[in-house]
Protein backbone atom coordinates (compact mmCIF):
# COMPACT_ATOMS: atom_id res chain seq x y z
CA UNK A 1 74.12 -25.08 18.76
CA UNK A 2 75.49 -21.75 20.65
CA UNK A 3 76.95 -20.78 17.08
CA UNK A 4 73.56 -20.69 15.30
CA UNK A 5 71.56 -17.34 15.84
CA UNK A 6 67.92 -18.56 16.15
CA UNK A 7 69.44 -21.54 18.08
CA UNK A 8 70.57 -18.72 20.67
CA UNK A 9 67.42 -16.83 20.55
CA UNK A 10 65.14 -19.77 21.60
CA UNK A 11 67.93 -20.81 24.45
CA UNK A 12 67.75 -16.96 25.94
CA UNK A 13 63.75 -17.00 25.46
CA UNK A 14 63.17 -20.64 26.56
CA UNK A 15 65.23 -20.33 29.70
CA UNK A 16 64.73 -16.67 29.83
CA UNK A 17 68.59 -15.98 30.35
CA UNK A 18 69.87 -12.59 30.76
CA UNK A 19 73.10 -11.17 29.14
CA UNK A 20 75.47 -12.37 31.78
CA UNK A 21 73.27 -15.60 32.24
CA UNK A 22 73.81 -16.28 28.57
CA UNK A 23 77.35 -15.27 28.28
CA UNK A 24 78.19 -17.99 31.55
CA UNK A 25 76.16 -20.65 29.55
CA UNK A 26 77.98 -20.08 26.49
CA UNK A 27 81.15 -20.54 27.92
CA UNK A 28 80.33 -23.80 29.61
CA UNK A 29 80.94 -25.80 26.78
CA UNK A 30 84.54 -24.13 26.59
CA UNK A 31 84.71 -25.36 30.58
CA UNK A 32 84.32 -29.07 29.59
CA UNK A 33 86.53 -28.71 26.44
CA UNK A 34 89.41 -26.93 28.70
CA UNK A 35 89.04 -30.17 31.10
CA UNK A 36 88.94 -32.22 27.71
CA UNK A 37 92.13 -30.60 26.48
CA UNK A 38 93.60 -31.33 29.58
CA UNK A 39 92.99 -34.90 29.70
CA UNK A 40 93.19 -35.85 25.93
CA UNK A 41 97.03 -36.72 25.86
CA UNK A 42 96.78 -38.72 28.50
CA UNK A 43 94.18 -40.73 27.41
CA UNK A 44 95.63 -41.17 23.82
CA UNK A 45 98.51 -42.10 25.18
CA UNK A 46 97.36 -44.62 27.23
CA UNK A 47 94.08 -45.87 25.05
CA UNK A 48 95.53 -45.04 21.38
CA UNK A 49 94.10 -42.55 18.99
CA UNK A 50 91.32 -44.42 18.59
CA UNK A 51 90.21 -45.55 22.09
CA UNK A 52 90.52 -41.82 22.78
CA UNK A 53 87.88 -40.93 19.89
CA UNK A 54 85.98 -43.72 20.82
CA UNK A 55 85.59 -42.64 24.52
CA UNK A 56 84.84 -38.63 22.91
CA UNK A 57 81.94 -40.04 20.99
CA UNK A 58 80.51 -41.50 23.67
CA UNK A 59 80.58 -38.69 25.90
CA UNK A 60 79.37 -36.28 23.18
CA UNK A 61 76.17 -38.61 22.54
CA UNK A 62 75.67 -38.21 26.35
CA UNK A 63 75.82 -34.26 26.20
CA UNK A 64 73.68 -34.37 23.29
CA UNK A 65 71.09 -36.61 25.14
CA UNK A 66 70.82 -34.46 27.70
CA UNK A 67 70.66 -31.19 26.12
CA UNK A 68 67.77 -32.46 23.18
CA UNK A 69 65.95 -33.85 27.01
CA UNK A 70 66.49 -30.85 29.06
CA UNK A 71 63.80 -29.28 31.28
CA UNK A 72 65.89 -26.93 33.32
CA UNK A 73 68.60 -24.93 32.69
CA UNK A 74 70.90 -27.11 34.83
CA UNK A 75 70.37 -30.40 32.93
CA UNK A 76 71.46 -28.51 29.89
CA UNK A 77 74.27 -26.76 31.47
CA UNK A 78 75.13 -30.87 32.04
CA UNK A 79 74.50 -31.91 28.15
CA UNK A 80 76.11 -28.65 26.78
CA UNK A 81 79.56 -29.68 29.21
CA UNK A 82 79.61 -33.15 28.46
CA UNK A 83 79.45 -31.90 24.56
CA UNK A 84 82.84 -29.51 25.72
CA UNK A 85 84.31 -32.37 27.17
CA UNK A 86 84.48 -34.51 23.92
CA UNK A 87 85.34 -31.71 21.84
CA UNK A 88 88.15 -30.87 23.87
CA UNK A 89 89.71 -34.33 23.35
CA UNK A 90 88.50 -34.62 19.60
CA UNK A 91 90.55 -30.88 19.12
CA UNK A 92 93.47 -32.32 19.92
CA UNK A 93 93.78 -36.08 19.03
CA UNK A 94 92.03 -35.60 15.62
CA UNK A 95 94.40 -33.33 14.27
CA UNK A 96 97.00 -35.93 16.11
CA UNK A 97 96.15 -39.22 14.51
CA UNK A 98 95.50 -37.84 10.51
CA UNK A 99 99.09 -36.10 10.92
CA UNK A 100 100.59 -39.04 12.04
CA UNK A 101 99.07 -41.21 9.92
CA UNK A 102 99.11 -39.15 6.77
CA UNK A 103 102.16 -39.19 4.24
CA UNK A 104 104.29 -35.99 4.23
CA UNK A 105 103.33 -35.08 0.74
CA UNK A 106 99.43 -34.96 2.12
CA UNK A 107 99.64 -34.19 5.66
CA UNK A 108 98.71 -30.62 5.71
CA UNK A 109 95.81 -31.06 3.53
CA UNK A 110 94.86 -34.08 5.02
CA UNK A 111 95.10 -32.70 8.90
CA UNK A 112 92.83 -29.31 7.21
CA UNK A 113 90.07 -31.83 6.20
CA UNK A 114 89.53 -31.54 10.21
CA UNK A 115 88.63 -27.81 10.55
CA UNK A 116 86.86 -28.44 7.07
CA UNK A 117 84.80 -30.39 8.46
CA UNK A 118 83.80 -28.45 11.38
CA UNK A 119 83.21 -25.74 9.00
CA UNK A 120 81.01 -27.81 7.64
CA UNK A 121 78.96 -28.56 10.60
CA UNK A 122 79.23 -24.93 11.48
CA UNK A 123 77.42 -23.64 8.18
CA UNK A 124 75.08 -25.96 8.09
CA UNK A 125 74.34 -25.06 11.78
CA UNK A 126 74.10 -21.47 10.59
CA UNK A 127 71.58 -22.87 8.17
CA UNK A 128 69.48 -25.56 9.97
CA UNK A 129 69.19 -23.45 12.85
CA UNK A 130 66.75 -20.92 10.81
CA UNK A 131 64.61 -23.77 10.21
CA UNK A 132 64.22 -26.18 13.36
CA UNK A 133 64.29 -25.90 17.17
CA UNK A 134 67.64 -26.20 19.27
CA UNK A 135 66.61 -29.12 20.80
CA UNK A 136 66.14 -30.79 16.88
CA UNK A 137 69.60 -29.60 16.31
CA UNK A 138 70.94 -31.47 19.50
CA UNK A 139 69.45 -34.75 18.15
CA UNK A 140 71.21 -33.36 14.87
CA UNK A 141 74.71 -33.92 17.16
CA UNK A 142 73.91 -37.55 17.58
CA UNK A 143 74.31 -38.13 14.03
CA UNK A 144 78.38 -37.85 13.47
CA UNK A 145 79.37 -39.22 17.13
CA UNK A 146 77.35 -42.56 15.98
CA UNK A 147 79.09 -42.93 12.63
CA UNK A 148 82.36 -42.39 14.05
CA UNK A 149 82.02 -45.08 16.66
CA UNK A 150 80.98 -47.56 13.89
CA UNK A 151 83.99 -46.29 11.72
CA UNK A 152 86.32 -46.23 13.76
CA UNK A 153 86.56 -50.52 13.71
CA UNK A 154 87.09 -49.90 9.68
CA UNK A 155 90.38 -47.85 10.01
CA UNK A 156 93.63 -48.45 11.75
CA UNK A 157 95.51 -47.34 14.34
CA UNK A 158 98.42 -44.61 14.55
CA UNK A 159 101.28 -46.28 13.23
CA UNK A 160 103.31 -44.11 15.34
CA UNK A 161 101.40 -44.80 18.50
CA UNK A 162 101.44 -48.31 17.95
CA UNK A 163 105.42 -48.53 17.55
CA UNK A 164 105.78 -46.26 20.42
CA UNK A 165 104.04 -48.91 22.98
CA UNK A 166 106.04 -51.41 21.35
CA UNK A 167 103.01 -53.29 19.18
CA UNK A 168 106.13 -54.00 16.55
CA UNK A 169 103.74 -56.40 14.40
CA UNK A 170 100.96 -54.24 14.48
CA UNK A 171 102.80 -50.85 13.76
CA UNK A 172 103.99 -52.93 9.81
CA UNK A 173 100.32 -53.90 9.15
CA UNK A 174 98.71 -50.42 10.07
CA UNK A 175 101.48 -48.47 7.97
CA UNK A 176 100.89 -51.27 5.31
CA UNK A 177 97.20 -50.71 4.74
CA UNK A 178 97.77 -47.14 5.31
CA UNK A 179 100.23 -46.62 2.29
CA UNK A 180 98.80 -49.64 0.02
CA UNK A 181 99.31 -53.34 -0.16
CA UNK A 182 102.37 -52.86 -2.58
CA UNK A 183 103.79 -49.82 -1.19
CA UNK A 184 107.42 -50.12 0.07
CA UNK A 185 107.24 -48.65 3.51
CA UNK A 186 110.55 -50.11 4.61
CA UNK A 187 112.61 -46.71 4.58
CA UNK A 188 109.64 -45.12 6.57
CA UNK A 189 109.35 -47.66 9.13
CA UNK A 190 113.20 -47.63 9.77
CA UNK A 191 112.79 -43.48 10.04
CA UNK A 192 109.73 -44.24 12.70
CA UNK A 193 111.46 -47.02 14.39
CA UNK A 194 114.85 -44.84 14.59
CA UNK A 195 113.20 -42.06 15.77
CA UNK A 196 111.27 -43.40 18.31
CA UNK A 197 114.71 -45.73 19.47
CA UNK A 198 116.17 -41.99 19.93
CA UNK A 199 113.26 -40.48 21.98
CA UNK A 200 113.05 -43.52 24.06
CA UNK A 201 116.28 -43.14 25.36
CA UNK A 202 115.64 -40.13 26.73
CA UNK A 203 114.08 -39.58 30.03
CA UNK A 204 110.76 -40.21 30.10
CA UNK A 205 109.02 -36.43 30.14
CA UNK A 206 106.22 -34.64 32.39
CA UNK A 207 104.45 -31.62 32.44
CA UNK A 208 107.52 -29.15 33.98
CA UNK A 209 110.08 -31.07 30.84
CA UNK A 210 107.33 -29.08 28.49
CA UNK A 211 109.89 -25.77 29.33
CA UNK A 212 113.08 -27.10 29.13
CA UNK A 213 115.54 -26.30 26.32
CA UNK A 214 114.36 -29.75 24.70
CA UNK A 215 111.45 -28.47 24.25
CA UNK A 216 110.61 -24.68 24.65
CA UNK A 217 110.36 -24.53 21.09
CA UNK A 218 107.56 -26.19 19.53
CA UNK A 219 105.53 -24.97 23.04
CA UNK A 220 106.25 -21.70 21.95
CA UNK A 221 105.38 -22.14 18.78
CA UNK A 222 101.82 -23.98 18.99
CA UNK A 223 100.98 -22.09 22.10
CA UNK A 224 101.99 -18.74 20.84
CA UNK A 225 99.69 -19.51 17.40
CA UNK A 226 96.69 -20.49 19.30
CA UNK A 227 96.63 -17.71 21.44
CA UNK A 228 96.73 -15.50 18.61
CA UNK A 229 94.02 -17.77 17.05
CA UNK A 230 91.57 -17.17 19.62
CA UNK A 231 92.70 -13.17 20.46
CA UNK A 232 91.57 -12.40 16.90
CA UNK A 233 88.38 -12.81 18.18
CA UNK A 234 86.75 -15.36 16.24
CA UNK A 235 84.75 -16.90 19.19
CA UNK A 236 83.63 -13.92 19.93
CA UNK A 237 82.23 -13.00 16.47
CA UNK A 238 81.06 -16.28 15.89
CA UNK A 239 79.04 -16.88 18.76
CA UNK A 240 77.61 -13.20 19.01
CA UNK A 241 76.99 -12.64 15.48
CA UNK A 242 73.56 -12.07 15.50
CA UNK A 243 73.64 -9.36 18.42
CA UNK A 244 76.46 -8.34 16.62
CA UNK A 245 74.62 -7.44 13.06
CA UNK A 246 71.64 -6.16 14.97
CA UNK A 247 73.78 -3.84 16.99
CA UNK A 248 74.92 -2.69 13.32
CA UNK A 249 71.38 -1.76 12.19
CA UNK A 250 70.36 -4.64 10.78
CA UNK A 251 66.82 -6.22 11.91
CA UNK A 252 67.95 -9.53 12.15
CA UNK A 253 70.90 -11.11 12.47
CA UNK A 254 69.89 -14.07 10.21
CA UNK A 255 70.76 -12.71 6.93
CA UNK A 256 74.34 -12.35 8.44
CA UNK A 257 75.00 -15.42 9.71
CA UNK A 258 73.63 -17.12 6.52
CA UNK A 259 75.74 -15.51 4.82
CA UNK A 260 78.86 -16.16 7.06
CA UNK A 261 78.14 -20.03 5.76
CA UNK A 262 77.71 -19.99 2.82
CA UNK A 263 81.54 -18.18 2.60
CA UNK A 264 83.39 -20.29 5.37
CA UNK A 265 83.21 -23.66 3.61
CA UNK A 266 84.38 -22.75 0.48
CA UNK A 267 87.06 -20.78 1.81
CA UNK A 268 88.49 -23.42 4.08
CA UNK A 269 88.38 -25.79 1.59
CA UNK A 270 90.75 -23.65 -0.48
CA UNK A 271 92.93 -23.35 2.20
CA UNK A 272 92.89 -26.84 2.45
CA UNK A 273 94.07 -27.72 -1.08
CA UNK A 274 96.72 -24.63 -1.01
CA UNK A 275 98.22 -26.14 2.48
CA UNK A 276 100.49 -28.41 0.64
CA UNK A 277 101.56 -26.62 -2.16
CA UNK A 278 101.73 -22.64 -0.89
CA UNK A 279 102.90 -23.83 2.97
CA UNK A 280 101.87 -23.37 6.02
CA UNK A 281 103.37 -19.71 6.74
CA UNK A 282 102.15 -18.03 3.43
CA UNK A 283 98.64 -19.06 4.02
CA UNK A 284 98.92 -17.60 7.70
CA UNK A 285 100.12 -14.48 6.51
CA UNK A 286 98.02 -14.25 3.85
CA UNK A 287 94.71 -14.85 6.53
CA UNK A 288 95.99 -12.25 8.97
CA UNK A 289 96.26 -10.20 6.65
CA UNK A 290 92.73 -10.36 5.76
CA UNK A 291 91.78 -10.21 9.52
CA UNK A 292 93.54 -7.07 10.09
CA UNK A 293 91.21 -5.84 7.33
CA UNK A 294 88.59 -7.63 8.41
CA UNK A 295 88.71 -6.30 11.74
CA UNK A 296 89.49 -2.19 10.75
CA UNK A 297 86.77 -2.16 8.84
CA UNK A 298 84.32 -3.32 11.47
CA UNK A 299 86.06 -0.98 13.75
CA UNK A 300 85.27 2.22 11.38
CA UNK A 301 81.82 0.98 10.93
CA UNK A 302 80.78 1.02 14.47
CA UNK A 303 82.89 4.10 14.85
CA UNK A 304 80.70 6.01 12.13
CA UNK A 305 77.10 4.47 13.50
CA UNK A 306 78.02 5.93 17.15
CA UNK A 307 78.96 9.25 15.77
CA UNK A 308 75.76 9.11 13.14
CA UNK A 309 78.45 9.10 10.04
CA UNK A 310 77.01 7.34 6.91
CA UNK A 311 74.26 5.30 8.84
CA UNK A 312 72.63 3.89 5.94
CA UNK A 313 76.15 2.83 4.69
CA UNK A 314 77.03 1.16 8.42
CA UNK A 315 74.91 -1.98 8.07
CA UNK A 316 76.72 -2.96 4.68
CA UNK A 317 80.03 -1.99 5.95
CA UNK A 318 79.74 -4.26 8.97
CA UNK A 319 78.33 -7.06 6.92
CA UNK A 320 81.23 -6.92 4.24
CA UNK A 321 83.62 -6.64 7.20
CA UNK A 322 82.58 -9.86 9.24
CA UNK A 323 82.16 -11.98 5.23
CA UNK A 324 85.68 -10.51 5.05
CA UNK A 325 87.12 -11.52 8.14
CA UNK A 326 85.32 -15.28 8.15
CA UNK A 327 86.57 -15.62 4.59
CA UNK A 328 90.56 -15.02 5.68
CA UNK A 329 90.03 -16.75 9.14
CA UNK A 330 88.50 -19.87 7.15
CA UNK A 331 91.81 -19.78 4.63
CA UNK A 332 94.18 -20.25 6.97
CA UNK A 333 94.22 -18.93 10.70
CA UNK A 334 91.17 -21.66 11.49
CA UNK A 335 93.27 -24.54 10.20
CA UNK A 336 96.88 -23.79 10.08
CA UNK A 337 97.59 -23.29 13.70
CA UNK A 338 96.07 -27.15 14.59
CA UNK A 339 97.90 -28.57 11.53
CA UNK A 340 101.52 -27.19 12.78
CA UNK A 341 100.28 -28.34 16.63
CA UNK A 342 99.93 -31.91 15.66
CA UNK A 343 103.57 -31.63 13.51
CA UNK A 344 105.82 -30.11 16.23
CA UNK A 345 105.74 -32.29 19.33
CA UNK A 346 107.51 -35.39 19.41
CA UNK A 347 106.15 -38.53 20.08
CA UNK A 348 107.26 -38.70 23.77
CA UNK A 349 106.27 -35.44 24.82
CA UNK A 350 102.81 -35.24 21.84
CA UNK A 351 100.62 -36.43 24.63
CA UNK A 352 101.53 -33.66 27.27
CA UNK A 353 102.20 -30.33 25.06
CA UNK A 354 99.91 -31.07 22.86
CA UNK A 355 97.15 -31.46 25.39
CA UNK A 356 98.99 -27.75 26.98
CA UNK A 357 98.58 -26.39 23.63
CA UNK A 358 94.71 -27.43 23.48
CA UNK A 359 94.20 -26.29 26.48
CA UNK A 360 95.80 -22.81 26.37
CA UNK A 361 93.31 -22.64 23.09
CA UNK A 362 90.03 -23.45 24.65
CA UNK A 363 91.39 -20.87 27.81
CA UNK A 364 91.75 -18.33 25.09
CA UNK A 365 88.28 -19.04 23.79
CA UNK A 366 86.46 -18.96 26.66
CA UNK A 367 88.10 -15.53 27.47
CA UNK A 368 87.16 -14.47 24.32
CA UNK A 369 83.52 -15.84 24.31
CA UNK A 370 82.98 -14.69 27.72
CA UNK A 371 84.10 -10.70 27.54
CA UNK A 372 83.44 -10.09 24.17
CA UNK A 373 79.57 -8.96 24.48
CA UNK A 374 80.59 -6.76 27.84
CA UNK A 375 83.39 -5.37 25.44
CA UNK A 376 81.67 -4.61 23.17
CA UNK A 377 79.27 -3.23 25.34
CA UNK A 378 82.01 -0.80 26.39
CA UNK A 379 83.07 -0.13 22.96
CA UNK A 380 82.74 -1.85 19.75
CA UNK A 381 84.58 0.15 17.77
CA UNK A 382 87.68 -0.59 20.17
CA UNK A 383 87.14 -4.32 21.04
CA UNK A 384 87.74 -4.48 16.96
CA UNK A 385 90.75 -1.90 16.98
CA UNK A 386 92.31 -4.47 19.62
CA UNK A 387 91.56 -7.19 17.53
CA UNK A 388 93.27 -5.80 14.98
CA UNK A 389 96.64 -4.67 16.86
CA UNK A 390 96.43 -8.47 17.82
CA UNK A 391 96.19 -9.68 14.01
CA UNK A 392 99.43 -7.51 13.89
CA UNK A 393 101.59 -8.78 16.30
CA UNK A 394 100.40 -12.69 15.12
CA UNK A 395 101.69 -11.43 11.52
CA UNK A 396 105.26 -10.56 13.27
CA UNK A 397 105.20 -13.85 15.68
CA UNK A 398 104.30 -15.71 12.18
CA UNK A 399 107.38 -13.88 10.76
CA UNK A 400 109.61 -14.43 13.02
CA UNK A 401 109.25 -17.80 15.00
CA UNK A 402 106.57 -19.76 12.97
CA UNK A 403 108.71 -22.61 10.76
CA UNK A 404 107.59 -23.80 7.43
CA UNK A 405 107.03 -28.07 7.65
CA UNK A 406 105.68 -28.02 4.38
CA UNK A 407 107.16 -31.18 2.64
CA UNK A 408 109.09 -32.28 5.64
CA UNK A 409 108.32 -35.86 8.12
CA UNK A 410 107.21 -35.56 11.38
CA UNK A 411 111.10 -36.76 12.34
CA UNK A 412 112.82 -33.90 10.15
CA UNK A 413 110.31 -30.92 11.85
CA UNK A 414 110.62 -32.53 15.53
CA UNK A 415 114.84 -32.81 14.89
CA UNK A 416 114.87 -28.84 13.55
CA UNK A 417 113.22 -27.32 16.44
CA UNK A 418 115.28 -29.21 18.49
CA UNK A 419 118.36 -28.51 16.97
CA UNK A 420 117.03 -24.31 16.99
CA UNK A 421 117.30 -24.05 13.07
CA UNK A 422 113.60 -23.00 13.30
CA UNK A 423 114.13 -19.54 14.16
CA UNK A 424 113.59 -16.98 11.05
C-alpha cells in the first residue's frame, strides 16, 4: 500500500508521520523482506517450493491482518513487516519453482508472468488507492495470499526439488503432469537425474562455498544485476512518486501515478512475450537504455525548474520522463534480472545464493527507498544524474558479464558458468 499515493497520504496524516518518520516506515517492509530473503532458501530447501509459499501466505495474511486492524503506529509497523517477510521469501522461491518447473522453450516467459503479475497488483494499487482507504486496500492483500494457499494443493511440486531429496517416484509423476500425460519426458529426466548425480557428489556447500571458483560466477552475475536493478532507482521513484510530481509543479501527484499504471502493465507484458524470442540480454539493453533516458530527462527538468528555465514546460517534462522510465524498467530491467537469478544457481547451491542474491536486492532497495527523498532533498537534479551514470555502467556489466540462457536447460546454463564460457 506504500506504492499508492493517496494510500501514503492518509498513512502520513492518520499517524501524523514526519518525513524521516515516513521514510523509516517505508522501509520496514524492506526490513522483513531482507530477513525473508535471508531465510527463503533454507526453507525451500528443507519444506519444498511449495511448503515455502505456503508458509509466505500465511505470514502475509498475518501482516495484512494487522495492518487493516491497526490503532497505533507500532501494530502497523508489525503488519507492514510481517507483509516484508513473505515477500521476501515469495521474491525468491517464485521465480525458483516456475523456472524449474517450466520447459526451456517457455521458461523466460513463464518466470516474467511473476513480475507481471506484481505489476499488476502494483497498477491496480495505483488505481484503487484513489478510490478507498489504506486500511480497505490491506483487506485488498488478503485476497491473493488466500487463493494461493487453496491452489497450491492443485499443482505439483518442483520436479527438481523433489529428485534432489531423493522422492524418485514422485519427481516422474510431477514432471509427467507437468509436460502432459503423453509427453516423453524420459531424455529430461535422465538430464535432471544426471545432473543432480554430478552435484551430489560434490561437497555439500555453505554460505563461504558461494565465493569459490565453483561458483563466483553466477553470484556475480545475479548479484551484480540486482544491484544495478535497485541503483536505478526504481524504489525510490515508485514509492515517492507523488512528492515527486508535486515537487515538479504539479498539484497532485495522482494524475502521475495513474498514469504510471496504466503504462507498466502493458509494457511488462511485452517484455514478457519478447523474453523468449529476443533473449534475455537484448531486452536488458534495450530497458537501460530507456532508463538512461528516462532518468536525463528528469534530471534536466528539475535542473530548469530550480533555475526558473521553461517552468510551464517542467511539469510535462517530468511527467514524460518518469512514463518513460516505468515503460523501459517494466520491459525488461523489472523482470529480467529475477528470471536469470532463478537460471544460474545450481541445484545444490539454489537455496543459499539465491537467497544472497535476494537479499543483496531488498538491501539495495531499502537503501534506495530510504535516501532517496533526503537526496533529493539535496538535489534532484543530481540524485537523477547518478541514476543515470548507474544505468550506464549496468549497460557495460550487461555487456560484458551478463550470459544469454535463452533456449538453453537449467543443466546447460549451470555447466557454462562453471566451465567460464560465460564471459563476453
Amino acid at each position: 500500500i506504500g506504492y499508492s499515493a493517496p494510500a501514503e497520504a492518509g498513512i502520513s496524516r492518520d499517524l501524523q508521520l514526519t518525513l524521516s518518520e515516513y521514510s523509516v516506515f517505508g522501509s520496514i517492509i524492506t526490513v522483513g523482506a531482507m530477513i525473508g530473503a535471508v531465510v527463503s532458501g533454507q526453507i525451500a530447501d528443507v519444506a519444498g517450493r511449495k511448503g515455502a509459499m505456503r508458509a509466505s501466505a500465511l505470514v502475509s495474511v498475518v501482516g495484512w491482518l494487522a495492518i487493516y486492524f491497526a490503532q497505533s503506529a507500532s501494530s502497523l509497523d508489525f503488519g507492514r513487516f510481517c507483509t516484508g517477510l513473505g515477500v521476501g521469501v515469495f521474491s525468491y522461491v517464485v521465480p525458483v519453482f516456475i523456472a524449474e518447473i517450466a520447459p526451456k522453450a517457455l521458461r523466460g516467459g513463464l518466470t516474467a508472468l511473476n513480475p507481471l503479475m506484481i505489476g499488476t497488483g502494483l497498477s491496480v494499487t495505483y488505481i484503487v488507492g484513489t478510490v478507498v482507504s489504506w486500511r480497505m486496500l490491506a483487506m485488498a492483500g488478503l485476497a491473493p495470499c488466500i487463493i494461493l494457499i487453496a491452489g497450491l494443493f492443485f499443482i505439483p511440486e518442483s520436479p527438481r526439488w523433489l529428485a534432489k531429496v531423493g522422492r524418485q517416484k514422485e519427481f516422474e509423476i510431477a514432471l509427467q503432469r507437468l509436460r502432459g500425460r503423453d509427453a516423453d519426458v524420459s531424455l529430461e529426466a535422465a538430464e535432471i537425474k544426471d545432473f543432480i548425480e554430478t552435484i551430489d557428489k560434490l561437497p555439500k556447500a555453505g554460505i563461504q562455498d558461494l565465493f569459490s571458483r565453483s561458483y563466483i560466477g553466477p553470484v556475480i552475475i545475479g548479484a551484480g544485476l540486482m544491484v544495478f536493478q535497485q541503483f536505478a532507482g526504481i524504489n525510490g521513484i515508485l514509492f515517492y512518486a507523488s512528492e515527486t510530481f508535486v515537487s515538479a509543479g504539479f498539484d497532485s501527484g495522482n494524475l502521475g501515478t495513474i498514469l504510471m499504471a496504466c503504462i507498466q502493465l502493458p509494457l511488462t507484458t511485452l517484455g514478457a512475450l519478447l523474453m523468449d524470442r529476443s533473449g534475455r540480454k537484448p531486452l536488458l539493453l534495450v530497458s537501460t537504455s530507456g532508463l538512461i533516458v528516462g532518468t536525463l530527462m528528469s534530471a534536466v527538468s528539475f535542473y530548469l525548474k530550480v533555475h526558473g528555465i521553461l517552468p510551464e514546460q517542467v511539469p510535462i517534462i517530468t511527467l514524460t520522463s518518469i512514463l518513460v522510465y516505468i515503460a523501459s524498467y517494466s520491459l525488461g530491467m523489472g523482470s529480467v534480472p529475477w528470471v536469470i537469478m532463478s537460471e544460474i544457481f545450481p541445484i545444490n547451491i539454489k537455496g543459499i545464493g539465491g537467497s544472497f542474491v535476494t537479499l543483496v536486492n531488498w538491501l539495495a532497495s531499502l537503501t534506495v527507498s530510504f535516501a532517496f527523498n533526503f537526496l533529493m532533498s539535496w538535489s534532484a537534479s543530481g540524485t537523477f544524474f547518478f541514476f543515470a551514470f548507474v544505468c550506464a555502467m549496468a549497460i557495460l556489466f550487461i555487456v560484458k558479464i551478463v550470459p544469454e540462457t535463452k533456449g538453453k536447460t537449467l543443466e546447460e546454463i549451470q555447466a557454462s558458468i562453471n566451465c567460464g564460457t560465460w564471459v563476453a
